[in-house]
C-alpha atoms as a PDB file:
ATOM      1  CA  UNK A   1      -9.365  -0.186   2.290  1.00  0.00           C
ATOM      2  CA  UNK A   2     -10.021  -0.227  -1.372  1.00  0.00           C
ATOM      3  CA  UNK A   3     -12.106  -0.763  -3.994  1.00  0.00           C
ATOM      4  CA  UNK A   4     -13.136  -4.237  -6.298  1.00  0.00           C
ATOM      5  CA  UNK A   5     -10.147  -5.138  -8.884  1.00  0.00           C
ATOM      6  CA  UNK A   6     -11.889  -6.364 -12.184  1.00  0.00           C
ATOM      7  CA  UNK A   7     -10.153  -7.248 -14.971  1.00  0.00           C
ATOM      8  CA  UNK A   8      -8.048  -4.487 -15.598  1.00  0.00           C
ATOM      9  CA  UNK A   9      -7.083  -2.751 -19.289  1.00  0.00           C
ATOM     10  CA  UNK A  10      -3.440  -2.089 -18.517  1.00  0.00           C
ATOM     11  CA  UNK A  11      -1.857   1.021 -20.640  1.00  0.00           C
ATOM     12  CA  UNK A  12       1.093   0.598 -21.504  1.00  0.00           C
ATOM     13  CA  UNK A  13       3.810   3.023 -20.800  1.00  0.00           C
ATOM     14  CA  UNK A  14       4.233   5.915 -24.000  1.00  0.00           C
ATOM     15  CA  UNK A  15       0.299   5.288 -25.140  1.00  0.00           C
ATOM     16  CA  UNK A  16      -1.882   7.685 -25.450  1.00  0.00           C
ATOM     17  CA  UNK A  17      -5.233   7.637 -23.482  1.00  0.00           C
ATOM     18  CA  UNK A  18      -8.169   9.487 -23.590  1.00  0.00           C
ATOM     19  CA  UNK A  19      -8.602  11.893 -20.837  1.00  0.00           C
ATOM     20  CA  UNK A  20     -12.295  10.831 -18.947  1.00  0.00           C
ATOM     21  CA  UNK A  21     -13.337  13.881 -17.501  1.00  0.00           C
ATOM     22  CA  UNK A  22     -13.600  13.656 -13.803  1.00  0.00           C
ATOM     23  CA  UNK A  23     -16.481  12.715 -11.838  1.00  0.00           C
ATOM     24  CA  UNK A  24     -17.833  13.394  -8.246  1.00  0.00           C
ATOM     25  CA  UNK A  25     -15.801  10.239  -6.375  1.00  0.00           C
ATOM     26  CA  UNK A  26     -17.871   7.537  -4.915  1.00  0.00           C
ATOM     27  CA  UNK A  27     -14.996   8.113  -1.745  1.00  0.00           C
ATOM     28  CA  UNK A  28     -16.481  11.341  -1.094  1.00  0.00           C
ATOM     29  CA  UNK A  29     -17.471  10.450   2.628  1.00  0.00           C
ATOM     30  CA  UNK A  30     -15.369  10.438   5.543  1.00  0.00           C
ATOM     31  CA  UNK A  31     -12.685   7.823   6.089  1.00  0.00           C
ATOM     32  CA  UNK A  32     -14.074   7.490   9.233  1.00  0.00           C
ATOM     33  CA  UNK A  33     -17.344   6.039   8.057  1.00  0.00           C
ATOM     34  CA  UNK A  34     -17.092   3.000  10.082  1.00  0.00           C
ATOM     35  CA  UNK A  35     -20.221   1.600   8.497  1.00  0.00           C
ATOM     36  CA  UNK A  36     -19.053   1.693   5.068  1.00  0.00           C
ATOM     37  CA  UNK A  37     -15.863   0.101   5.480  1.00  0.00           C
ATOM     38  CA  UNK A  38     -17.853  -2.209   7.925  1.00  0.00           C
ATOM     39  CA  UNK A  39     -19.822  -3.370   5.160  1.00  0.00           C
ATOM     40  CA  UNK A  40     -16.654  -3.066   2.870  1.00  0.00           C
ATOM     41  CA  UNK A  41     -14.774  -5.871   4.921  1.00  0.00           C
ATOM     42  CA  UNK A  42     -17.613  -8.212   4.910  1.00  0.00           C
ATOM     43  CA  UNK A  43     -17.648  -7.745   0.986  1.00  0.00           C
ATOM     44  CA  UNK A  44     -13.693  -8.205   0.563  1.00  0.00           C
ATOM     45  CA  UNK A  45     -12.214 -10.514   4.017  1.00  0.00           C
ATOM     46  CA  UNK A  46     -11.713 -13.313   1.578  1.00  0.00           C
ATOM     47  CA  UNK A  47     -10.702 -11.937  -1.514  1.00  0.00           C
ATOM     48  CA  UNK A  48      -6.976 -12.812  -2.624  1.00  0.00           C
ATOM     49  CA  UNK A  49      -4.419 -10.641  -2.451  1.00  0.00           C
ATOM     50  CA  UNK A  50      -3.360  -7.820  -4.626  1.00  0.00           C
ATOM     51  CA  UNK A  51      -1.030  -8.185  -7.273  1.00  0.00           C
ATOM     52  CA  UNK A  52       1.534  -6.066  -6.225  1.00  0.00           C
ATOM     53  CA  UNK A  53       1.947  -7.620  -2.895  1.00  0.00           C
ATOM     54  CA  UNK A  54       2.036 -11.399  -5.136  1.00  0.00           C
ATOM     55  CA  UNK A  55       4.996  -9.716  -6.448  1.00  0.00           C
ATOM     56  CA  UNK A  56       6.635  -8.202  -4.144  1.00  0.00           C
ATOM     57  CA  UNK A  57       6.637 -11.895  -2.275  1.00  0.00           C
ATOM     58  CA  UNK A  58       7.489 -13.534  -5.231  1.00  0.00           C
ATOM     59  CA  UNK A  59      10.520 -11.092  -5.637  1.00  0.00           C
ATOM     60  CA  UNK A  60      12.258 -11.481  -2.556  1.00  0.00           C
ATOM     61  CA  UNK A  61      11.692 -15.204  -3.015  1.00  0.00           C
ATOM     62  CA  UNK A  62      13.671 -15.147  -5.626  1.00  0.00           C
ATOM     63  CA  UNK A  63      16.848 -13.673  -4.142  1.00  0.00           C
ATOM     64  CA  UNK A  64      16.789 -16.837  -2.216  1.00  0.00           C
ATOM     65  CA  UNK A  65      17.011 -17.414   1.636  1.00  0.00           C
ATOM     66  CA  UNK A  66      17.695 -13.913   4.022  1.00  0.00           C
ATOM     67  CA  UNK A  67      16.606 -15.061   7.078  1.00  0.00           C
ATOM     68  CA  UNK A  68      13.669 -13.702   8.960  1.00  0.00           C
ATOM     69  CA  UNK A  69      11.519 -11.053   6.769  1.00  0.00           C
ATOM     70  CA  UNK A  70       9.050  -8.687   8.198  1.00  0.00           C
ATOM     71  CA  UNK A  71       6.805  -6.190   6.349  1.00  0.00           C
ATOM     72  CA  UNK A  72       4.507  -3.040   7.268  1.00  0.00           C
ATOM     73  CA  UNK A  73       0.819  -3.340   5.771  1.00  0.00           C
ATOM     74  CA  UNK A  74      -0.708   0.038   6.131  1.00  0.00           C
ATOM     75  CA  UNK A  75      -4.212   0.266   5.801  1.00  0.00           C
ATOM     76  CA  UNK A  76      -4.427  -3.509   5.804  1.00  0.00           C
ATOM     77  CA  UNK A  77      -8.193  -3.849   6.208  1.00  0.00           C
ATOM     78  CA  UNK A  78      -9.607  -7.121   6.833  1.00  0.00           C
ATOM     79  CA  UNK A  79      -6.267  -8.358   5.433  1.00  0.00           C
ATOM     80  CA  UNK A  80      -6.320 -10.023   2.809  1.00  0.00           C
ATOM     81  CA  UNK A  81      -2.464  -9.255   1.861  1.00  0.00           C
ATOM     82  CA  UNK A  82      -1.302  -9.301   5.369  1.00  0.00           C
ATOM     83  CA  UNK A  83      -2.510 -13.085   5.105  1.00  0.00           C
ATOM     84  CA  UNK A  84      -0.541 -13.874   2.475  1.00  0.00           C
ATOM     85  CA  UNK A  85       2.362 -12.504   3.654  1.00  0.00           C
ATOM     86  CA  UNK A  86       2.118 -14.142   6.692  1.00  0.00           C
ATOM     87  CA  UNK A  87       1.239 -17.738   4.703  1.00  0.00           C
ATOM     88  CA  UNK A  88       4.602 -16.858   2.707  1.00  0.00           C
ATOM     89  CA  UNK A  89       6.154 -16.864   5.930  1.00  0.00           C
ATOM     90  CA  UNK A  90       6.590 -13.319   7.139  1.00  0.00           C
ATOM     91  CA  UNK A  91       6.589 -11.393   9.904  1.00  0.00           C
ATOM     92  CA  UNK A  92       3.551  -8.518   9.866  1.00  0.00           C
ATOM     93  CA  UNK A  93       2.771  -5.161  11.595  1.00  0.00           C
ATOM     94  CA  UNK A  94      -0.744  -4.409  10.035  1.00  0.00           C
ATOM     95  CA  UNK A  95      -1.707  -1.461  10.845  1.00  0.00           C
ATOM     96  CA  UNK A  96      -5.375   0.068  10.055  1.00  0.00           C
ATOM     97  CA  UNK A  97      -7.237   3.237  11.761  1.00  0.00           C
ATOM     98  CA  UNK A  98     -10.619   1.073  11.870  1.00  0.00           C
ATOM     99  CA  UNK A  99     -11.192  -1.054  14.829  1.00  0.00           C
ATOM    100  CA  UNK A 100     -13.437  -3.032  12.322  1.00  0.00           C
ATOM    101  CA  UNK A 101     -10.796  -3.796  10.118  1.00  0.00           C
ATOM    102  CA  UNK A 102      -8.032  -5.163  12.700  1.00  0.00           C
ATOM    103  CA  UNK A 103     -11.341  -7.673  14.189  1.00  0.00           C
ATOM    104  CA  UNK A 104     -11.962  -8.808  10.658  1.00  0.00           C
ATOM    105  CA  UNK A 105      -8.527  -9.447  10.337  1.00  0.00           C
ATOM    106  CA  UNK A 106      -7.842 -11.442  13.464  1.00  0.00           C
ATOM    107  CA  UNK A 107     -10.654 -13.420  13.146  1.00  0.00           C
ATOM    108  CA  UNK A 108     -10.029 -14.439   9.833  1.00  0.00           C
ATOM    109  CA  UNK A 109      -6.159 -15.473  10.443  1.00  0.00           C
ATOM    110  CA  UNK A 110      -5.191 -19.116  10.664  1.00  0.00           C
ATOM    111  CA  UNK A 111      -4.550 -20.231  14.182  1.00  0.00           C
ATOM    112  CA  UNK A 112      -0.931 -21.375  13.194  1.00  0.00           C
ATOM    113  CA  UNK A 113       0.113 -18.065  11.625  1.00  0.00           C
ATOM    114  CA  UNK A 114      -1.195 -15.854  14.425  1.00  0.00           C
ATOM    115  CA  UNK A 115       2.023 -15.406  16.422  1.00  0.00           C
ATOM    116  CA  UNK A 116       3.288 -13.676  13.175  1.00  0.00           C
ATOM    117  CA  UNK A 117       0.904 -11.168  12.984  1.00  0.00           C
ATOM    118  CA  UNK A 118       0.727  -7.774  14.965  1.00  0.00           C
ATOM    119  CA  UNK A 119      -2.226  -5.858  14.199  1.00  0.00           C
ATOM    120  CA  UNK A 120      -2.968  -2.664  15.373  1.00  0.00           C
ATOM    121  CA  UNK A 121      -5.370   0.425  15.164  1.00  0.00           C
ATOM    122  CA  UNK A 122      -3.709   3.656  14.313  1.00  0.00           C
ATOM    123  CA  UNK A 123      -4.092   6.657  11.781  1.00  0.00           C
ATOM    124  CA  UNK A 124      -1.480   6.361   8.852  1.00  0.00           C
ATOM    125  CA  UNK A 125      -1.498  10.074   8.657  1.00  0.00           C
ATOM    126  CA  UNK A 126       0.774   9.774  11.835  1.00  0.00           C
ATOM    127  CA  UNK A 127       1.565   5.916  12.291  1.00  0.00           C
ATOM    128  CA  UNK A 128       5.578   5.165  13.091  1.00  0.00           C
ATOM    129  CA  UNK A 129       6.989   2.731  10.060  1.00  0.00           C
ATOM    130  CA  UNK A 130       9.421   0.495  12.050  1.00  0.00           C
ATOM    131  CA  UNK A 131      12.329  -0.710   9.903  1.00  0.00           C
ATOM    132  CA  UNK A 132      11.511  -3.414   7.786  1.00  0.00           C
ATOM    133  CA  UNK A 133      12.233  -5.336   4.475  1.00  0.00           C
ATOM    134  CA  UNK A 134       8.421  -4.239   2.826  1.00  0.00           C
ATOM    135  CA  UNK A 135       5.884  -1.688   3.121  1.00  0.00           C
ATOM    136  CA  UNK A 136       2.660  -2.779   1.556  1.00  0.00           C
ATOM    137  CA  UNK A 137      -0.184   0.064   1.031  1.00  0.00           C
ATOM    138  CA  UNK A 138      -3.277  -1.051  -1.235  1.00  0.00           C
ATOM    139  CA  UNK A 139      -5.495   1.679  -1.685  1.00  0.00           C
ATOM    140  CA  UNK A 140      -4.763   3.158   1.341  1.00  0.00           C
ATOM    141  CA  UNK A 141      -2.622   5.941   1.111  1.00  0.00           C
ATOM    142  CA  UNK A 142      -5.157   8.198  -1.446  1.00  0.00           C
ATOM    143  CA  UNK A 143      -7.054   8.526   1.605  1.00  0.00           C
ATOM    144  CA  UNK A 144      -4.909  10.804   3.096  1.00  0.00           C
ATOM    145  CA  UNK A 145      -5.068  14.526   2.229  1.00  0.00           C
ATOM    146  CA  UNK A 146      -1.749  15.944   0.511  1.00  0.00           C
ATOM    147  CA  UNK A 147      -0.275  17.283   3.960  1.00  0.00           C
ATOM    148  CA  UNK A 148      -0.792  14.217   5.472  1.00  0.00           C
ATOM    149  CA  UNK A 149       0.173  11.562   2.720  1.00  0.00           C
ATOM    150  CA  UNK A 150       3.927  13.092   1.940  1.00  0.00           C
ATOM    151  CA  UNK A 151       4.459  12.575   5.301  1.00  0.00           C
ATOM    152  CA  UNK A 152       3.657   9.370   5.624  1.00  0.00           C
ATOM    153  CA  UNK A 153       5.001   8.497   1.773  1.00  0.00           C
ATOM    154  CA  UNK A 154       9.071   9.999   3.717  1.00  0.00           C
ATOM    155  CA  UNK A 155       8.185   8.031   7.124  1.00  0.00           C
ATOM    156  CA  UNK A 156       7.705   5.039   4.412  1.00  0.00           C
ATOM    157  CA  UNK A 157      10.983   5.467   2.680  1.00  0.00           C
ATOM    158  CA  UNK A 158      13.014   6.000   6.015  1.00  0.00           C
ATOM    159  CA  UNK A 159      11.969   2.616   6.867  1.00  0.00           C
ATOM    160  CA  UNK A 160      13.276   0.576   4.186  1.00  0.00           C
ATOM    161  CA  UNK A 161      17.134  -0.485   4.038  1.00  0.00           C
ATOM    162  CA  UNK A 162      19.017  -0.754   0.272  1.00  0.00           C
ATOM    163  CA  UNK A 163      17.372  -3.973  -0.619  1.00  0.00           C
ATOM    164  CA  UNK A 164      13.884  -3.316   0.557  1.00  0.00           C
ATOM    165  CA  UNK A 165      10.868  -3.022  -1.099  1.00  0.00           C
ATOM    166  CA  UNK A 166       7.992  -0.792  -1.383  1.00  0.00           C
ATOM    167  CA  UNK A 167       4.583  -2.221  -2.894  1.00  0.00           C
ATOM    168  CA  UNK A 168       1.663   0.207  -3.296  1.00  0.00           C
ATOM    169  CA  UNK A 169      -1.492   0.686  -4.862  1.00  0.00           C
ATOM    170  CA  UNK A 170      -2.650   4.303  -5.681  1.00  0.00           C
ATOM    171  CA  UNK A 171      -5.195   6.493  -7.493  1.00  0.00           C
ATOM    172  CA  UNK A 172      -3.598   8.473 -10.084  1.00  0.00           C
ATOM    173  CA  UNK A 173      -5.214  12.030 -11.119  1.00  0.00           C
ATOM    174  CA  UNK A 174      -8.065  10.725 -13.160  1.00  0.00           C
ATOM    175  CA  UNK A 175      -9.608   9.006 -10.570  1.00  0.00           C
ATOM    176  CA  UNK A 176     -13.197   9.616 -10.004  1.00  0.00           C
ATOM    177  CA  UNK A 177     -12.253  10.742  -6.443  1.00  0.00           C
ATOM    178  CA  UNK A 178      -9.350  13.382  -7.744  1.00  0.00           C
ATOM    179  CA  UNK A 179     -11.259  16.240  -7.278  1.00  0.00           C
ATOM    180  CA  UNK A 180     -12.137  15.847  -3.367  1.00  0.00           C
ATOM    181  CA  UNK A 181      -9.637  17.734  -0.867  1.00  0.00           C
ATOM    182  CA  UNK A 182      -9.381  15.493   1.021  1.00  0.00           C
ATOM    183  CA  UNK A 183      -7.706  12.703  -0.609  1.00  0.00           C
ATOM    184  CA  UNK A 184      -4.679  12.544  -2.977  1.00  0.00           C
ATOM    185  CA  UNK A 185      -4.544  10.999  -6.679  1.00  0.00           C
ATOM    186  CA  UNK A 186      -1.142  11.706  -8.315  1.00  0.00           C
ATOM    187  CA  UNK A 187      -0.323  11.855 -11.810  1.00  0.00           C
ATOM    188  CA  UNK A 188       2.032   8.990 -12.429  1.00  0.00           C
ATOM    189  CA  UNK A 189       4.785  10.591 -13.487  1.00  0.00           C
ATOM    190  CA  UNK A 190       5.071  12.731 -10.061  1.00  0.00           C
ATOM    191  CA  UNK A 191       4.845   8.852  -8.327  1.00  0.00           C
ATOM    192  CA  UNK A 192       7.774   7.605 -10.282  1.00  0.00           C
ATOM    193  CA  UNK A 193       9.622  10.625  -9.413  1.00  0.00           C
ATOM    194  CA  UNK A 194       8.898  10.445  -5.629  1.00  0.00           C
ATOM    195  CA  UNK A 195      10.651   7.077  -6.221  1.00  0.00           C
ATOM    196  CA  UNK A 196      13.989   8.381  -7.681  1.00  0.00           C
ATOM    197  CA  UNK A 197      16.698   6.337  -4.999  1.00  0.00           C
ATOM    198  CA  UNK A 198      14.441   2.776  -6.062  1.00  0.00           C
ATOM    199  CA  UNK A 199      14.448   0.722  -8.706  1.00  0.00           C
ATOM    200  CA  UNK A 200      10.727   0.287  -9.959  1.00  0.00           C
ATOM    201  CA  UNK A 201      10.185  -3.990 -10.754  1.00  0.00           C
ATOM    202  CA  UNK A 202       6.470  -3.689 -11.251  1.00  0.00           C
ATOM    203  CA  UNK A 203       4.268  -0.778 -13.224  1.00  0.00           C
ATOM    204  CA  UNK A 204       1.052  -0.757 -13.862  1.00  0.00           C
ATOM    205  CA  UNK A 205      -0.939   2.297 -14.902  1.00  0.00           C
ATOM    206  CA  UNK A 206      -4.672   1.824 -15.740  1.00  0.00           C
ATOM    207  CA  UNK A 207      -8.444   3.395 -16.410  1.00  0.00           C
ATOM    208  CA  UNK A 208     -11.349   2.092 -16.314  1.00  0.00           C
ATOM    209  CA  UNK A 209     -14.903   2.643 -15.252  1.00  0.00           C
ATOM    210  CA  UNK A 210     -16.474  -0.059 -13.102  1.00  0.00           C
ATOM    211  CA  UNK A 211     -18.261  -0.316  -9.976  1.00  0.00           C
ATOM    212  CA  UNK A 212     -16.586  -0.319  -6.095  1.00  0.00           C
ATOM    213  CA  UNK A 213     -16.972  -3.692  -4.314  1.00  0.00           C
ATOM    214  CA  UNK A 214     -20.067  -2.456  -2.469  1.00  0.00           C
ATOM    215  CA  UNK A 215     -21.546  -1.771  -6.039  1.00  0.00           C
ATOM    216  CA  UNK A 216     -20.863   2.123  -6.537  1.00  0.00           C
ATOM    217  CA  UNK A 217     -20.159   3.337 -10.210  1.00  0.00           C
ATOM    218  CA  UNK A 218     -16.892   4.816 -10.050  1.00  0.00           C
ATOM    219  CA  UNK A 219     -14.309   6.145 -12.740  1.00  0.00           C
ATOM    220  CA  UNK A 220     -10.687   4.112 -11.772  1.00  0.00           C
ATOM    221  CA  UNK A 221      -7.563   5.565 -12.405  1.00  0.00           C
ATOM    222  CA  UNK A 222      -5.000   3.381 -10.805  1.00  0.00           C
ATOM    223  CA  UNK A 223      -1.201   3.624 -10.345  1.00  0.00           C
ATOM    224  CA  UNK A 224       0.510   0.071  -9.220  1.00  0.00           C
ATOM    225  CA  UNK A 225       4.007  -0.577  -8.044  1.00  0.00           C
ATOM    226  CA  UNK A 226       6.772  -2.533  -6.845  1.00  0.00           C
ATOM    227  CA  UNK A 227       9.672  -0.810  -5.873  1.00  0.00           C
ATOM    228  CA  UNK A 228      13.162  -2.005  -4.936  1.00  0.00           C
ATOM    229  CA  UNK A 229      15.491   0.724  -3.287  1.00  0.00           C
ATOM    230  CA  UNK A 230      19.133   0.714  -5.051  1.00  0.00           C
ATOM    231  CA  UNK A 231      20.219   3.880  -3.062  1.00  0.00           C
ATOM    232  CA  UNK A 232      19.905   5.802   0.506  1.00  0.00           C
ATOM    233  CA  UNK A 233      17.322   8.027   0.368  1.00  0.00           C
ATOM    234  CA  UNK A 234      17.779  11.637  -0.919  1.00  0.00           C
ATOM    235  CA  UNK A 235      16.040  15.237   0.593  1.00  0.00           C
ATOM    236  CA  UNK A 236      12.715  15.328  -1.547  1.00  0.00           C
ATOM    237  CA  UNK A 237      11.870  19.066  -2.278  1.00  0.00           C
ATOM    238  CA  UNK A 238       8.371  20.084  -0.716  1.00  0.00           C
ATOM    239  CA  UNK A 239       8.314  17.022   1.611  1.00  0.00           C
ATOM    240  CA  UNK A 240       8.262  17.393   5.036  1.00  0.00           C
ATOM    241  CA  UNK A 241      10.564  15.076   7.043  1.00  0.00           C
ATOM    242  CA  UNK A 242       9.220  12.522   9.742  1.00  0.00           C
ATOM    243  CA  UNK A 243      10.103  14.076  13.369  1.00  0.00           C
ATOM    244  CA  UNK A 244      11.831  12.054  15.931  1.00  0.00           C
ATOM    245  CA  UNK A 245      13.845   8.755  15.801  1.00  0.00           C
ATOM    246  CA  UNK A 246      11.639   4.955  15.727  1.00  0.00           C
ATOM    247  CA  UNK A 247      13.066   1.763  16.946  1.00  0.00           C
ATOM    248  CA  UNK A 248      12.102  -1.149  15.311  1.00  0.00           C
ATOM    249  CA  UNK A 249      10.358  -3.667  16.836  1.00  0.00           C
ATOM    250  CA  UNK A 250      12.302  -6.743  17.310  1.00  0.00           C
ATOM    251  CA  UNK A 251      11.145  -8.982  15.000  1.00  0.00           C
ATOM    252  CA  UNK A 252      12.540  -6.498  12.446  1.00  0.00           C
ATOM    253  CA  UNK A 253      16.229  -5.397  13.880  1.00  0.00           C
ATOM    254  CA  UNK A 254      17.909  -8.158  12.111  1.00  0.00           C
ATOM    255  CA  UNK A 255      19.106  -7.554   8.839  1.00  0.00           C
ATOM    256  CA  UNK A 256      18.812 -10.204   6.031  1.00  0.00           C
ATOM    257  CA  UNK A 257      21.529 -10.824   3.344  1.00  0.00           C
ATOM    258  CA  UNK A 258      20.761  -8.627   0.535  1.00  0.00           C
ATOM    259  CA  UNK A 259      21.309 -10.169  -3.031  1.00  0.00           C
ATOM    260  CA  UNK A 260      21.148  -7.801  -5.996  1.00  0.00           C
ATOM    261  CA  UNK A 261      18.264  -8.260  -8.248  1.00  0.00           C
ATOM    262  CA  UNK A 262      18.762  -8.838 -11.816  1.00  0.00           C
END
């Protein structure tokens, strides 16, 4: 899921902005609108990746050799970042409520990278997060209403060891779509606190008003990241806590050697 990435105009952290007052978001339909994303696939299948999974790749690359690495792409739609992953030779659980979205996504995988990939439909208001070294959510998450989200954002965290990496693209609260229920935009400051026991390696915070990849006007406001985690988590106030133990799958028991970053 997720909208067309122009050229963005980056602000840098400390400037001021000028607040766009919010407008009706070009989201406002159900997540379940299998036509839309349908047509939203199509559009994006063979786009490159995101940015913040580039990094996060190019991070752990530079720690040199761990051994096997696995990551968690929620929301992965017709994958464009669970292919790179698995062409930087990972191991991938994407994970993506539309049926739609796991088809485009298999179809459009390389033959040789296919027993790498595990793709599967499920909600992320409720998926499991196995343990792994990455979670990757591009403009996924804001889908979620708040209940819903902060559950998944501590399910998230419990899955990544000291060492691992979270990589996420969200809509901050001047997004176009801030004002609908059902869907969270956070200011940034409130996303930088959520990630208090990680180390943040990437930031970008930007606004801009462009068009969705299906053409839509829309008012951006977009909150990037790449975060490393430095410390076991810590109780988050007003954040309910996943119920019930997960076992990782086993292509992601086995723990790499964990080099600090500098």
């Amino acid at each position: 899921m997720g909208p067309q990435r122009p050229h963005p105009r980056a602000v840098a952290r400390g400037t001021k902005r000028r607040r766009v007052p919010a407008r009706a978001g070009c989201y406002a339909r159900p997540v379940t609108d299998s036509e839309y994303w349908t047509r939203y696939y199509a559009v994006t299948g063979e786009r490159p990746a995101w940015q913040t999974v580039r990094r996060a790749i190019e991070l752990f690359a530079a720690e040199g050799p761990a051994g096997p690495l696995s990551a968690v792409d929620l929301g992965c739609g017709a994958g464009r970042d669970t292919r790179e992953l698995l062409r930087a030779g990972w191991r991938v659980l994407a994970i993506d409520r539309e049926v739609a979205a796991i088809a485009a996504l298999e179809a459009a995988t390389e033959p040789q990278l296919r027993a790498a990939l595990d793709a599967r439909v499920a909600d992320l208001a409720d998926v499991d997060v196995p343990a792994c070294q990455l979670v990757n959510a591009s403009l996924s998450l804001p889908f979620l209403p708040s209940d819903a989200f902060w559950g998944t954002w501590q399910r998230i965290l419990a899955a990544l060891p000291v060492g691992g990496r979270f990589a996420a693209m969200l809509f901050g609260d001047r997004d176009g779509s801030a004002p609908d229920p059902s869907m969270t935009c956070l200011p940034p400051a409130e996303v930088r606190a959520r990630l208090s026991s990680f180390e943040i390696e990437y930031w970008v915070d930007l606004e801009e008003d462009t068009t969705t990849a299906l053409g839509e006007p829309h008012h951006f406001h977009r909150v990037e990241f790449v975060a490393r985690r430095s410390a076991a988590a810590l109780p988050v106030a007003r954040m309910p806590s996943a119920a019930g133990s997960r076992q990782a799958p086993a292509w992601a028991t086995r723990r790499p050697h964990w080099k600090d970053h500098t």
